[in-house]
C-alpha atoms as a PDB file:
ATOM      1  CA  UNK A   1       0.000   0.000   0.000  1.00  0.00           C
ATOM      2  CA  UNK A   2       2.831   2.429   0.592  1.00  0.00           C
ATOM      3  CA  UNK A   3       4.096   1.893  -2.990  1.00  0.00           C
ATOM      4  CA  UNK A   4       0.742   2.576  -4.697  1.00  0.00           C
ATOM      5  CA  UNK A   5       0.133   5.910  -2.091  1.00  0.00           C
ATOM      6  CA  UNK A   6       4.191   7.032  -3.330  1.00  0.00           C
ATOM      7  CA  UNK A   7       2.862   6.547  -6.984  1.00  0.00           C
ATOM      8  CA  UNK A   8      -0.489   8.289  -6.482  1.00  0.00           C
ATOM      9  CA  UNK A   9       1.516  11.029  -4.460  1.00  0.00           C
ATOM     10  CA  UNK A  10       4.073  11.169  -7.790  1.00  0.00           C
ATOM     11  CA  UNK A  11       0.691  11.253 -10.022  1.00  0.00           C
ATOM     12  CA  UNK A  12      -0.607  14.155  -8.032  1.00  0.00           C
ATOM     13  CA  UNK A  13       3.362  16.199  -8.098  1.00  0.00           C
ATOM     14  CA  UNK A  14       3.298  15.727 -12.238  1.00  0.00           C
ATOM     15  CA  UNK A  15      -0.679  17.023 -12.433  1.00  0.00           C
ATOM     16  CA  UNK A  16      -0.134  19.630 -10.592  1.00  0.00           C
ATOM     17  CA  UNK A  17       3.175  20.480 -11.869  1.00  0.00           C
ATOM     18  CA  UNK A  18       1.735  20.313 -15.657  1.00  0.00           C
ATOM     19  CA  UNK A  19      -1.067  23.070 -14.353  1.00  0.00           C
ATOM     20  CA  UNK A  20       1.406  25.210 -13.168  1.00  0.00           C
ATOM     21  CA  UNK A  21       3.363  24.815 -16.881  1.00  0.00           C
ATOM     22  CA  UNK A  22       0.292  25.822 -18.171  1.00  0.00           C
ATOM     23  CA  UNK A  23      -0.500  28.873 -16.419  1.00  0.00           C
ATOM     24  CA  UNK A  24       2.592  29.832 -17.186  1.00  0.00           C
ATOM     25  CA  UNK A  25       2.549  29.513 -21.187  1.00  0.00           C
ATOM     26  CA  UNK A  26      -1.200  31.383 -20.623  1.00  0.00           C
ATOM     27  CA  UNK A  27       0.122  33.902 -18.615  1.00  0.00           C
ATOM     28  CA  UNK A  28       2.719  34.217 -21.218  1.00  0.00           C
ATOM     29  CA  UNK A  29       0.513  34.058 -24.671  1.00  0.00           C
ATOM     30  CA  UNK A  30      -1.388  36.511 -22.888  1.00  0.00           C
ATOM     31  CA  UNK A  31       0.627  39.308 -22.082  1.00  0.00           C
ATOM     32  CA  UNK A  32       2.385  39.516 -25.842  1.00  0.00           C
ATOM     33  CA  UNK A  33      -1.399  39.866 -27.554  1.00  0.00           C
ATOM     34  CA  UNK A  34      -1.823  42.875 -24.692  1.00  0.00           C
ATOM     35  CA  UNK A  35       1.698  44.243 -25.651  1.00  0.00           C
ATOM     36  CA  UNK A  36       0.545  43.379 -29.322  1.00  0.00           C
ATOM     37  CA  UNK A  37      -2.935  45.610 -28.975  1.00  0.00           C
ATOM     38  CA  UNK A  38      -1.306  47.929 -27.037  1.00  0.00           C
ATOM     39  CA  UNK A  39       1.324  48.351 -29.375  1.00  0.00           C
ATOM     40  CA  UNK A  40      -0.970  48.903 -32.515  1.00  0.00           C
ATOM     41  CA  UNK A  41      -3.786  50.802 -30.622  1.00  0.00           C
ATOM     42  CA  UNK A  42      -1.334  53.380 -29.201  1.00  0.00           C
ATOM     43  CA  UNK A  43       0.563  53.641 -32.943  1.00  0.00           C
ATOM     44  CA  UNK A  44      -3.094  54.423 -34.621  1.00  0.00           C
ATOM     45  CA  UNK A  45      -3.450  57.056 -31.908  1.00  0.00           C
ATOM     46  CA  UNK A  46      -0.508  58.997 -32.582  1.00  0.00           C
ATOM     47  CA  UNK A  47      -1.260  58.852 -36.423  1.00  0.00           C
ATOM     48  CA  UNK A  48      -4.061  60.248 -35.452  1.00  0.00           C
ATOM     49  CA  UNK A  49      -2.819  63.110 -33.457  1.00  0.00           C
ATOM     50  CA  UNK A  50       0.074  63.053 -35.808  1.00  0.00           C
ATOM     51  CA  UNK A  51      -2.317  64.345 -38.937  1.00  0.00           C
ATOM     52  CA  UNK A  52      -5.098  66.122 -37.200  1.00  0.00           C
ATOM     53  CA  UNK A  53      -2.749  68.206 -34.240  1.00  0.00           C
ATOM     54  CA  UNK A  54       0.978  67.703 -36.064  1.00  0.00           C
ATOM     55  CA  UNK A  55       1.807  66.375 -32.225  1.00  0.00           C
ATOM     56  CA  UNK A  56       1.480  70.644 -31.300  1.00  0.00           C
ATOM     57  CA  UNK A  57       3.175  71.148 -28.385  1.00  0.00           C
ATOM     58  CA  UNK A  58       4.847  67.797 -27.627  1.00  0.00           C
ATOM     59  CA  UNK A  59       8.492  68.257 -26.971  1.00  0.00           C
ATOM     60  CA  UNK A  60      10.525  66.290 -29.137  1.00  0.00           C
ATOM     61  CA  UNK A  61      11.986  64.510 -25.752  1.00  0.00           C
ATOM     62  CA  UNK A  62       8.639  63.245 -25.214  1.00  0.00           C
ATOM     63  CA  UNK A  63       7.871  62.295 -28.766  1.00  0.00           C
ATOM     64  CA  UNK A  64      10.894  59.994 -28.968  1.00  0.00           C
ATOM     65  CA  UNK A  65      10.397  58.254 -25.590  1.00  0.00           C
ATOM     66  CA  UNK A  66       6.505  57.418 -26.327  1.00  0.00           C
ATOM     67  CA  UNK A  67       7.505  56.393 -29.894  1.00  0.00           C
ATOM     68  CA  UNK A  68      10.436  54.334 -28.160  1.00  0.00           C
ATOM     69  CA  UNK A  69       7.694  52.626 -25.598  1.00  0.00           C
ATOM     70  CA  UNK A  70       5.338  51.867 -28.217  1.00  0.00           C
ATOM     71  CA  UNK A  71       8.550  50.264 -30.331  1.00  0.00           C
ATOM     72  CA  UNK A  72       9.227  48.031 -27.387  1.00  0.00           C
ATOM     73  CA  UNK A  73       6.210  47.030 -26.738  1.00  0.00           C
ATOM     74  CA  UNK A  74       5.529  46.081 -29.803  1.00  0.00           C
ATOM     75  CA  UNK A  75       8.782  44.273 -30.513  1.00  0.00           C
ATOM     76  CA  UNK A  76       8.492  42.481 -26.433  1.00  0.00           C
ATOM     77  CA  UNK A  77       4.753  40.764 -27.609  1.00  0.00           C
ATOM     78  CA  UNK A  78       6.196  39.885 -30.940  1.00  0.00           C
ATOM     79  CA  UNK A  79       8.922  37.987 -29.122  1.00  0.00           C
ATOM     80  CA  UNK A  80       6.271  36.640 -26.592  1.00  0.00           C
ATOM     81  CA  UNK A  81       4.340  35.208 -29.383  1.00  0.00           C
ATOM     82  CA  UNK A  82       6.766  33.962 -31.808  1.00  0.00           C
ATOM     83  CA  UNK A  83       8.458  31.999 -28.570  1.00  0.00           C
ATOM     84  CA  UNK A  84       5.333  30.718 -26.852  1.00  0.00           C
ATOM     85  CA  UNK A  85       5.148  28.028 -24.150  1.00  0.00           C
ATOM     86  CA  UNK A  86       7.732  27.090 -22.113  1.00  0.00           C
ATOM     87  CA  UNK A  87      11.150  24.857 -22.623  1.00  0.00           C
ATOM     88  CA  UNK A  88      11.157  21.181 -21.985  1.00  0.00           C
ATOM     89  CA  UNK A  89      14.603  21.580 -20.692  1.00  0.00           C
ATOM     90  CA  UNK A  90      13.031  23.313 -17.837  1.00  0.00           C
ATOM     91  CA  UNK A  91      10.727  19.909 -16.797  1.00  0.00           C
ATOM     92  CA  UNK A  92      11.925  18.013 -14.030  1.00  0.00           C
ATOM     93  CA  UNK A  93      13.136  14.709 -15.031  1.00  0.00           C
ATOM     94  CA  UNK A  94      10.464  12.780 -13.162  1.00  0.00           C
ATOM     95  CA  UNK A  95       7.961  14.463 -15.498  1.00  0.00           C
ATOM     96  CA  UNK A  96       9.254  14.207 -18.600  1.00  0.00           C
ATOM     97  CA  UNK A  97       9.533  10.334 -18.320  1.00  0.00           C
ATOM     98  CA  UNK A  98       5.859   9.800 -18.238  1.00  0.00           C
ATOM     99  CA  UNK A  99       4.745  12.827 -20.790  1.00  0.00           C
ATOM    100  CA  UNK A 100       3.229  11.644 -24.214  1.00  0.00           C
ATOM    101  CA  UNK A 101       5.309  14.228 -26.259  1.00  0.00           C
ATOM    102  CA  UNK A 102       8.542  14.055 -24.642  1.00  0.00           C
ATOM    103  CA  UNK A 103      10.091  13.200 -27.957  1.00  0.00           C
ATOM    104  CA  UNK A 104       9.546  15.946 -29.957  1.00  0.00           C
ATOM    105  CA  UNK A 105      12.798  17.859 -31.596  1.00  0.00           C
ATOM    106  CA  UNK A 106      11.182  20.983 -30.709  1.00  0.00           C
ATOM    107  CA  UNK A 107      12.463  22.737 -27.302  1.00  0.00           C
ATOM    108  CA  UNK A 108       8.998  24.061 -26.374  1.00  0.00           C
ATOM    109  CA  UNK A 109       6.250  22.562 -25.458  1.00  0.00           C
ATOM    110  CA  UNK A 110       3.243  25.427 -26.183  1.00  0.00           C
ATOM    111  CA  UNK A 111      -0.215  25.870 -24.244  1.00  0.00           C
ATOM    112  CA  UNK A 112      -1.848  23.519 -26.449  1.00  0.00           C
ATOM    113  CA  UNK A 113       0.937  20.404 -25.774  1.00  0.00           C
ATOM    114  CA  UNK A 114       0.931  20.921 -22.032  1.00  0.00           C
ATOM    115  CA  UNK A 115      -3.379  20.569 -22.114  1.00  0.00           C
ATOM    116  CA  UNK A 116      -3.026  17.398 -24.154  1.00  0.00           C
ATOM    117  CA  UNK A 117      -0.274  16.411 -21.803  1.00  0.00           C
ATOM    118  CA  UNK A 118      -2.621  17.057 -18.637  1.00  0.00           C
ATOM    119  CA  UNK A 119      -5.476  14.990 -20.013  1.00  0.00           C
ATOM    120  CA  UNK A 120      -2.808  11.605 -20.960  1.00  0.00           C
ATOM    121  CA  UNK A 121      -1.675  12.568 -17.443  1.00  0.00           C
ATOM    122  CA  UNK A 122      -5.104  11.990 -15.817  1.00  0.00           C
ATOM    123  CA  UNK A 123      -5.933   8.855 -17.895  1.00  0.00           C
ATOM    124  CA  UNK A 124      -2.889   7.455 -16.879  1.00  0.00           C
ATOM    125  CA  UNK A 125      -3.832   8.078 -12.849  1.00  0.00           C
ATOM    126  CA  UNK A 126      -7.343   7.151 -13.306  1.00  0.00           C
ATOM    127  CA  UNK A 127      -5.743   3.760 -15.299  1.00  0.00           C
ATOM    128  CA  UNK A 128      -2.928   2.958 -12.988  1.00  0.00           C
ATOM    129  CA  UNK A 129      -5.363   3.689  -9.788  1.00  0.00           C
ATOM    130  CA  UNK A 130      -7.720   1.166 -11.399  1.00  0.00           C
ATOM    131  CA  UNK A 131      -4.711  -1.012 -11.784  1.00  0.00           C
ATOM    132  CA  UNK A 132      -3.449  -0.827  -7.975  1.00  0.00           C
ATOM    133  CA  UNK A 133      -6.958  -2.620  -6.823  1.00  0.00           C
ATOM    134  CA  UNK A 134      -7.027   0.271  -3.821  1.00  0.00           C
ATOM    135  CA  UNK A 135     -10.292   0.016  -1.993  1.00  0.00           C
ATOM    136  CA  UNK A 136     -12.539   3.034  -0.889  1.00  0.00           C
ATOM    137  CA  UNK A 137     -10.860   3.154   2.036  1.00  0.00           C
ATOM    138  CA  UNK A 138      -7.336   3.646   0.121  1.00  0.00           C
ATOM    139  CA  UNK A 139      -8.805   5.726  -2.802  1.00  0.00           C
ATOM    140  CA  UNK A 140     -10.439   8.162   0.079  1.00  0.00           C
ATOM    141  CA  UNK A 141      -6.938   8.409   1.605  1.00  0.00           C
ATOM    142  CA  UNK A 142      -4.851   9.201  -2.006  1.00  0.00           C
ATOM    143  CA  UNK A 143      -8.157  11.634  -2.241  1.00  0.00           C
ATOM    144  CA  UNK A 144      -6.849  12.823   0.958  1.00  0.00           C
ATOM    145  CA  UNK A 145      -2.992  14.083  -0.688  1.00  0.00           C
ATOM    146  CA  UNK A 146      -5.326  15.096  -3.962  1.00  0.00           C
ATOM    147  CA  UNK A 147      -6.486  17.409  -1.536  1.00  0.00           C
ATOM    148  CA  UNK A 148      -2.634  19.017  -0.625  1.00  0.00           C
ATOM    149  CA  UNK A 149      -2.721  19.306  -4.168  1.00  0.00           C
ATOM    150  CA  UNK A 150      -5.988  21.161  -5.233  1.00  0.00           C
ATOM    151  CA  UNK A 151      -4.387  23.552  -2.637  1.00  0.00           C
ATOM    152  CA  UNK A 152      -1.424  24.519  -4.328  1.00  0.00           C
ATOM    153  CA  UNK A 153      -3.697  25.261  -7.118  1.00  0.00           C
ATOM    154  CA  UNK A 154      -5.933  27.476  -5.849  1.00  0.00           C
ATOM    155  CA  UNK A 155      -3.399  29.396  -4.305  1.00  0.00           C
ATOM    156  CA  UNK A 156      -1.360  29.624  -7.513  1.00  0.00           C
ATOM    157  CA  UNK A 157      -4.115  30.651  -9.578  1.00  0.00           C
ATOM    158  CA  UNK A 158      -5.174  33.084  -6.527  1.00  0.00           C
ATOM    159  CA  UNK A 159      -1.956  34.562  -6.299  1.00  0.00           C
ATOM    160  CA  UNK A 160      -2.145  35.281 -10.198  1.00  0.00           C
ATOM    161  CA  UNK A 161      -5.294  36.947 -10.604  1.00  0.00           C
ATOM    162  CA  UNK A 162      -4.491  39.204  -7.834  1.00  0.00           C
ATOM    163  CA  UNK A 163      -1.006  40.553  -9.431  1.00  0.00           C
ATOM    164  CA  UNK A 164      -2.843  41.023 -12.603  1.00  0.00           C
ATOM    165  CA  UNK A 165      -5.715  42.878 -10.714  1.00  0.00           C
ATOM    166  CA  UNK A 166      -3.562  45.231  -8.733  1.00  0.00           C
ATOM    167  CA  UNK A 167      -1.361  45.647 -12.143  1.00  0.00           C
ATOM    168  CA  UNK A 168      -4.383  47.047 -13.882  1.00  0.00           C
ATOM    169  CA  UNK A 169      -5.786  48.981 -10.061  1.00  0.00           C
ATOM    170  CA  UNK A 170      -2.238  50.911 -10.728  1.00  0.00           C
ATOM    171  CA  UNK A 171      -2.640  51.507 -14.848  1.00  0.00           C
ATOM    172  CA  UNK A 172      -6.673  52.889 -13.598  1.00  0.00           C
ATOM    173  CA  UNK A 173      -4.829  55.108 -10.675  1.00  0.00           C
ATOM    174  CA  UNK A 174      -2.092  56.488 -12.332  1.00  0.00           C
ATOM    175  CA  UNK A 175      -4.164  57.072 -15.676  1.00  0.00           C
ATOM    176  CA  UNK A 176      -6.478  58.679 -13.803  1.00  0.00           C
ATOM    177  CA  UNK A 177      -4.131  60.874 -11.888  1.00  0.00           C
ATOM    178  CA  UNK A 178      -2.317  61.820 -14.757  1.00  0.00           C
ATOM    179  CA  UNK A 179      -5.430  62.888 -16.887  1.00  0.00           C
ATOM    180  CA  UNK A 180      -6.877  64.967 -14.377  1.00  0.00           C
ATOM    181  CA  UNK A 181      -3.554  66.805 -13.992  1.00  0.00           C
ATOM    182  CA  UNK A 182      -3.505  67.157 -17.695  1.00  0.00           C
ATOM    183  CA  UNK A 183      -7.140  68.278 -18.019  1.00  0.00           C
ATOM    184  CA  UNK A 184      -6.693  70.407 -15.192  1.00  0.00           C
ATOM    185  CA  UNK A 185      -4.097  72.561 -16.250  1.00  0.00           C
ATOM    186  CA  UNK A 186      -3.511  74.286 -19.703  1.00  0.00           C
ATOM    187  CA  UNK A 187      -0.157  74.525 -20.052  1.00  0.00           C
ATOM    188  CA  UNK A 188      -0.265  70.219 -19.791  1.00  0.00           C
ATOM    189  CA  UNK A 189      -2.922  69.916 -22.711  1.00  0.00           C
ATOM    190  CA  UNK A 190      -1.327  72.320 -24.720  1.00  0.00           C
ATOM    191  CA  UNK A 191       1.825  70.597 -24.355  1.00  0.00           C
ATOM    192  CA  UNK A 192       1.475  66.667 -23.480  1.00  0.00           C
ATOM    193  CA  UNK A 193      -1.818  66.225 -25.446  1.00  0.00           C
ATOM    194  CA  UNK A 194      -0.836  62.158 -26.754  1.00  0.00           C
ATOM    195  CA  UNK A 195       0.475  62.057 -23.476  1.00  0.00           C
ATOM    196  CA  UNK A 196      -3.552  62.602 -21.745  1.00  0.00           C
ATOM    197  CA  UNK A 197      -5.182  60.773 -24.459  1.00  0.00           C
ATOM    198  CA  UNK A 198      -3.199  57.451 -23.883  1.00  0.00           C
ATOM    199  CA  UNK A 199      -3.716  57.860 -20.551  1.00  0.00           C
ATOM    200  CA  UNK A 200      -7.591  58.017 -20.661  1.00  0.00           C
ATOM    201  CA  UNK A 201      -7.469  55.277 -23.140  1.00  0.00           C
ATOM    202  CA  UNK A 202      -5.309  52.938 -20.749  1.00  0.00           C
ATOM    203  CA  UNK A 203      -8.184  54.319 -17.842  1.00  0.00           C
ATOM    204  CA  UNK A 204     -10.636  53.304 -20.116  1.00  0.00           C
ATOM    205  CA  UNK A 205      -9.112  49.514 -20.976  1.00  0.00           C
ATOM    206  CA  UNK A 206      -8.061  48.780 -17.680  1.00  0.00           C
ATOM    207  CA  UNK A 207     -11.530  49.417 -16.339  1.00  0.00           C
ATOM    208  CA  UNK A 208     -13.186  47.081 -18.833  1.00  0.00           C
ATOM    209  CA  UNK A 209     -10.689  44.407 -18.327  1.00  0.00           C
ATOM    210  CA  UNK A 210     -11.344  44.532 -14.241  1.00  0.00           C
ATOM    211  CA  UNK A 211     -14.730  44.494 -14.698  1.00  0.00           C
ATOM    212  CA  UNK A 212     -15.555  42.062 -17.016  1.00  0.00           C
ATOM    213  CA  UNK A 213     -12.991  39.229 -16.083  1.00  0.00           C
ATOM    214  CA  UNK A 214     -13.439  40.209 -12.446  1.00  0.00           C
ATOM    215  CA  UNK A 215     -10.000  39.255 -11.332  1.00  0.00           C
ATOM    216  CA  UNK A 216     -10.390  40.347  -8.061  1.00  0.00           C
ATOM    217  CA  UNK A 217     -13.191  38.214  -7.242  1.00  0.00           C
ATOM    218  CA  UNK A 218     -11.071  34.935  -8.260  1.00  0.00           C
ATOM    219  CA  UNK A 219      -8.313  35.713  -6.494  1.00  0.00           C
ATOM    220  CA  UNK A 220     -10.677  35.654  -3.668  1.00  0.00           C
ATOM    221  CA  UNK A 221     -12.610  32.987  -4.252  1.00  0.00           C
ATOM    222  CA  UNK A 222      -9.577  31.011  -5.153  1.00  0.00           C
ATOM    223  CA  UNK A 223      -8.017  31.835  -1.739  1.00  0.00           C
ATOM    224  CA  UNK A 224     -10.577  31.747  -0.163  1.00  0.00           C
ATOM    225  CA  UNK A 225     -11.430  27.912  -0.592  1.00  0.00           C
ATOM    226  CA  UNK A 226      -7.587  26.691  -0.305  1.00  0.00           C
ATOM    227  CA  UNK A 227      -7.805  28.314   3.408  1.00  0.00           C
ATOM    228  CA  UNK A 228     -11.131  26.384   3.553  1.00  0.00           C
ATOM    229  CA  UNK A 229      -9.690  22.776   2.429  1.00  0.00           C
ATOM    230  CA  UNK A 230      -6.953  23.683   4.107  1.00  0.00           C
ATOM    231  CA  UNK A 231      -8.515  24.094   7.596  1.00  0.00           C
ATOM    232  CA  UNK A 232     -10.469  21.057   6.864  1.00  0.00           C
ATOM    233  CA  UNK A 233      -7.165  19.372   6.217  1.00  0.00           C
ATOM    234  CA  UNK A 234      -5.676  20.247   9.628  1.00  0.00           C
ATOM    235  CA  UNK A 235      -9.050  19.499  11.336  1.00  0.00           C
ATOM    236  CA  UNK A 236      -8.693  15.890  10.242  1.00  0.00           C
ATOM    237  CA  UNK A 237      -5.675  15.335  11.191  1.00  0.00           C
ATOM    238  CA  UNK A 238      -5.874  16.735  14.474  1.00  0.00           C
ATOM    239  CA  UNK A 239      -9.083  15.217  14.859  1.00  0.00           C
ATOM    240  CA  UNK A 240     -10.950  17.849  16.165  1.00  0.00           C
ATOM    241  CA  UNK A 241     -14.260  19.509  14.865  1.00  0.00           C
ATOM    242  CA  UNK A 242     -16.114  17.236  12.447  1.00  0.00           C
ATOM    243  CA  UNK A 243     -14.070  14.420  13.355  1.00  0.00           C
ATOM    244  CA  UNK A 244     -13.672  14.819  16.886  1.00  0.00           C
ATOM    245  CA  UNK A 245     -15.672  11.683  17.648  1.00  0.00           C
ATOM    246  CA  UNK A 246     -14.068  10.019  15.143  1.00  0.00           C
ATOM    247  CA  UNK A 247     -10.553   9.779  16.061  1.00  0.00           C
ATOM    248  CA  UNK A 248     -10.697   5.706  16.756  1.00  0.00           C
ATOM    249  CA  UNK A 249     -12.672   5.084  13.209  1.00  0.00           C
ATOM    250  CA  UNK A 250     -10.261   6.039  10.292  1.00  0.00           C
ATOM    251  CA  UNK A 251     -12.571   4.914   7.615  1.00  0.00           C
ATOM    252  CA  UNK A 252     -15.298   7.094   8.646  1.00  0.00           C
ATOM    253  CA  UNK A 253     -13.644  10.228   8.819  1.00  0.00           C
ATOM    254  CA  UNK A 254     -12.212   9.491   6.355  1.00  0.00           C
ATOM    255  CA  UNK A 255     -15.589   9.786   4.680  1.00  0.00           C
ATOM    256  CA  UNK A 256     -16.574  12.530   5.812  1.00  0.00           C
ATOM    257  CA  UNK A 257     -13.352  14.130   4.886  1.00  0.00           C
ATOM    258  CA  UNK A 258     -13.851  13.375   1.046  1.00  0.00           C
ATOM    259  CA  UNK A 259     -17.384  14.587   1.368  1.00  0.00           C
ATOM    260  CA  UNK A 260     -16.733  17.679   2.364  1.00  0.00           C
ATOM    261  CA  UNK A 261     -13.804  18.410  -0.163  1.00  0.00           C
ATOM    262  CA  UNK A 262     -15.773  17.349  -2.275  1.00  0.00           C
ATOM    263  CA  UNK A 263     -18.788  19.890  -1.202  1.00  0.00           C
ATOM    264  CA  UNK A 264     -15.834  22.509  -1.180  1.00  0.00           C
ATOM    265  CA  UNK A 265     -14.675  21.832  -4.952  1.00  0.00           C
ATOM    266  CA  UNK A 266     -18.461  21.814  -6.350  1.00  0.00           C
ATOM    267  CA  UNK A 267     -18.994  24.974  -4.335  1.00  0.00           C
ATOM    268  CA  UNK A 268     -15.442  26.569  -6.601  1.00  0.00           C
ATOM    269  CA  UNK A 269     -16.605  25.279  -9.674  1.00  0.00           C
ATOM    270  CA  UNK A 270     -19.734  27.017  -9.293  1.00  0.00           C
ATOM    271  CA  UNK A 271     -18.437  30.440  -8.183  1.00  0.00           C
ATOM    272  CA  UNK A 272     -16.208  30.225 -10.992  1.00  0.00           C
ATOM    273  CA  UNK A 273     -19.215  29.360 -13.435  1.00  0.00           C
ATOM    274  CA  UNK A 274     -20.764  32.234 -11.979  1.00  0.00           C
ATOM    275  CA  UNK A 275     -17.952  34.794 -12.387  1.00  0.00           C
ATOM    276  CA  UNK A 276     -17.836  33.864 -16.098  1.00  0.00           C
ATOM    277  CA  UNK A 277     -21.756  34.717 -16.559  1.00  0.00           C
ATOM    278  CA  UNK A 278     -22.785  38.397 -17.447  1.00  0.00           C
ATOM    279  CA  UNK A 279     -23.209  40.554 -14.197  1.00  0.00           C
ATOM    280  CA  UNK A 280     -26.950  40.800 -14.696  1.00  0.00           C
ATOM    281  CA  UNK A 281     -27.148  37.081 -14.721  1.00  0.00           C
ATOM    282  CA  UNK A 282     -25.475  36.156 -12.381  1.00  0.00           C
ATOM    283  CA  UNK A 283     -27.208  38.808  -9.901  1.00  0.00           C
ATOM    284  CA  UNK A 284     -30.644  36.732 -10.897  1.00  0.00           C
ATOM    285  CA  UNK A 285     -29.017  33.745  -9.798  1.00  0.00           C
ATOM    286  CA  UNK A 286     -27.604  35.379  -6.431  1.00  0.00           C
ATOM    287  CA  UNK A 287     -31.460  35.965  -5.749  1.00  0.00           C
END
């Protein structure tokens, strides 16, 4: 039994470290079509201002370091894009003798690779659990370290929606600081016109983003129920709470351990469903 818990405990490390590869090339793909967009939004802009004002105004200091960010940007998502996912070097070794496409002369493995990799990841645990003959008992108990896992998860996807939701809370503050100064004073429209339009137009974006993919809400969420599974965890094995009376019958806490992670992981999947719905939807399904 300690064999078939080390491999289930090995299954768990190369799921979870797959879903970590995976944010990554996401996070990655991600932020070179924003640099992208950004670049090409911010280049019709000054076209604009470029034929209609002749850029009035704007010291040439200015001009060239705008014209140098947009440049960068542009030339940072290209790079983003054209290298996408991340290097199989980079793979522990214990992972990359049980992945499908380890052979492959490319040194990447993109977004699309590591999802196919996750799903011949899973059939392999669900076939070699099946394979082990574990009981309830023992499949509870590897449901158990599944648990450890889901944690890491949570708090991995938690700790990335909040960097990307106080990234854009700084773009919305610092837009909006810098148009009102602009708008506010003369001598800064007059002279750093581009400079008040982008930054509305950044406001603007960043607002949108926030509220329509509501990345502060997951990050909460997300944390929120890996300090929930977490307590649960410690509960268990301290055998107070829940399982107080249970400390001489293993099995059945054991049972009421899965049921409740499992309560807790319905309970994610649902906020998440609901997060994803339009606001006015999922307002009628708050009610």
């Amino acid at each position: 039994m300690a064999e078939a818990r080390d491999e289930l405990l090995k299954a768990n490390s190369n799921l979870l470290f797959i879903k970590t590869y995976i944010s990554m090339a996401r996070r990655k793909r991600l932020l070179g079509l924003f640099l992208v967009a950004f670049s090409g939004i911010a280049t019709i802009l000054f076209t604009i201002d470029l034929l209609v004002f002749q850029w009035q105004g704007v010291p040439p200091y200015l001009k060239y370091f705008l014209e140098a960010v947009v440049v960068a940007c542009g030339i940072g998502g290209i790079y983003l894009l054209s290298t996408p996912g991340i290097l199989f070097d980079n793979f522990p070794s214990e992972l990359k003798d049980v992945m499908k496409l380890k052979d492959l002369d490319h040194p990447r493995r993109t977004e699309a690779q590591l999802e196919l990799e996750l799903q011949h990841l899973r059939e392999n645990k669900r076939v070699n659990t099946d394979n082990l003959g574990l009981g309830v008992n023992e499949r509870r108990a590897a449901y158990k370290e599944e648990a450890l896992v889901y944690i890491e998860e949570l708090r991995i996807e938690s700790s990335f929606y909040r960097r990307v939701s106080h990234t854009f809370q700084v773009l919305v503050i610092a837009g909006s600081s810098l148009s009102t100064l602009g708008a506010g004073t003369s001598y800064f429209v007059n002279q750093f016109s581009v400079g008040v339009a982008v930054a509305s137009f950044v406001v603007a974006v960043s607002s949108g983003v926030t509220g329509y993919f509501k990345f502060k809400e997951r990050s909460f969420y997300s944390q929120q129920t890996a300090d929930t599974i977490e307590h649960e965890v410690e509960a268990f094995e301290l055998g107070i709470g829940r399982y107080s009376g249970l400390s001489e019958n293993t099995n059945q806490a054991l049972e009421v351990f899965a049921q409740e992670i499992h309560r807790l992981r319905q309970d994610q999947k649902m906020r998440e469903q609901n997060l994803d719905q339009p606001s006015t939807k999922g307002e009628e399904g708050g009610n």
